[in-house]
Protein backbone atom coordinates (compact mmCIF):
# COMPACT_ATOMS: atom_id res chain seq x y z
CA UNK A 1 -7.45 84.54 28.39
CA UNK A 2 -3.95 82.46 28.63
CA UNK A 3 -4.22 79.06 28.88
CA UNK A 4 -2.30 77.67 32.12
CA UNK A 5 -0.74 74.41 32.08
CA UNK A 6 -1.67 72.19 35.10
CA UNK A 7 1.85 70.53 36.69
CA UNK A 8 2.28 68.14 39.85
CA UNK A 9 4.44 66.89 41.71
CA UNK A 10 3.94 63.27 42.72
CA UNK A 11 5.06 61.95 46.44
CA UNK A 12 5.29 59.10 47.76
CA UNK A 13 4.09 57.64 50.89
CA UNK A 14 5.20 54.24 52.11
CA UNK A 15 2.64 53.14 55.13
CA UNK A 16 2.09 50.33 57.44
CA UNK A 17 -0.46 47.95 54.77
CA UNK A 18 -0.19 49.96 51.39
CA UNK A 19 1.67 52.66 49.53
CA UNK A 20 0.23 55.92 48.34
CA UNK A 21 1.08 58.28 46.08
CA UNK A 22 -0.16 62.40 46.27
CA UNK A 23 -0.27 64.19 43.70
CA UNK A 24 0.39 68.26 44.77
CA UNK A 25 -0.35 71.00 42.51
CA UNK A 26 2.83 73.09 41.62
CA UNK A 27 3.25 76.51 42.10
CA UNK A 28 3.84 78.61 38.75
CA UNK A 29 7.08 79.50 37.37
CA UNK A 30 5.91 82.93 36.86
CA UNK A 31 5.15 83.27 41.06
CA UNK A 32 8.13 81.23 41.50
CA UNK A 33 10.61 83.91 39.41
CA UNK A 34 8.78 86.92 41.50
CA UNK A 35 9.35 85.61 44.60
CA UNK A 36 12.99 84.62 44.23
CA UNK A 37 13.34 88.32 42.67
CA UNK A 38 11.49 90.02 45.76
CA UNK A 39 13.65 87.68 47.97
CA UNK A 40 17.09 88.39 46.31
CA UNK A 41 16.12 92.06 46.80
CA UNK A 42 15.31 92.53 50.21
CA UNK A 43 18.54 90.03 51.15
CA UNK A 44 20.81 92.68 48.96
CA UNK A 45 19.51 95.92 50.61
CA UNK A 46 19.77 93.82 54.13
CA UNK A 47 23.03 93.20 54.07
CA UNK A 48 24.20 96.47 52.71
CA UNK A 49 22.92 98.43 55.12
CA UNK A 50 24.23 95.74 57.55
CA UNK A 51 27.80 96.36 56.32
CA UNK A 52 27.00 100.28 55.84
CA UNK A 53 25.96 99.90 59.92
CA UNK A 54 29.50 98.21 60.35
CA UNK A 55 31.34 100.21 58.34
CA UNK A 56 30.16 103.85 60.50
CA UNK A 57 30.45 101.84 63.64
CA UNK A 58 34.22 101.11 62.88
CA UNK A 59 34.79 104.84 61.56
CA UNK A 60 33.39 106.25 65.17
CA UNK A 61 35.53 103.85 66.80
CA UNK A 62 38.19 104.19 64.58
CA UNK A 63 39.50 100.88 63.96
CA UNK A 64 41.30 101.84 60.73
CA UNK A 65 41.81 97.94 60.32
CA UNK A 66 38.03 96.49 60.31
CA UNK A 67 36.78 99.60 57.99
CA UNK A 68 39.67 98.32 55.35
CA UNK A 69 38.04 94.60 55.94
CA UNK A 70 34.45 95.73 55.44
CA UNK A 71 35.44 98.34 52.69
CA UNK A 72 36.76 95.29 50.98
CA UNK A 73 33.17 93.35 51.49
CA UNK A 74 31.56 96.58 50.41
CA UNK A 75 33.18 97.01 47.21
CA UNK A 76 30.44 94.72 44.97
CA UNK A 77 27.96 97.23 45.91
CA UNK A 78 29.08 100.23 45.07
CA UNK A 79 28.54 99.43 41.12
CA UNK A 80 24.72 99.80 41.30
């Protein structure tokens, strides 16, 4: 079994007749990295299909200029 380091974040808490200070447990750097992963991942497939629902909405309508404008926004994901 891995031994886990304990962190915390200290805050501070200025009241009426006394300060106090809590001390919060932190949340892994391990489930910190996943979730920013999992988060950057569902963001990137969002808005690519976003801009793939923009792009076949300008080709039905055929506004030759807005496909150029989101084939130019579209470009950085094509080199998956």
């Amino acid at each position: 079994m891995r031994k886990e380091k304990m962190s915390y974040a200290l805050t501070w808490f200025p009241m009426k007749d006394r300060d106090v200070i809590h001390a919060k447990r932190d949340v892994p750097y391990e489930i910190k990295l996943a979730s920013t992963l999992a988060l950057d991942e569902l963001c990137y497939k969002w808005n690519k299909s976003n801009l793939e629902a923009q792009i076949n909405e300008a080709i039905d309508l055929g506004d030759q200029e807005r496909l150029l404008q989101l084939s130019e926004v579209y470009k950085p994901y094509t080199y998956e």
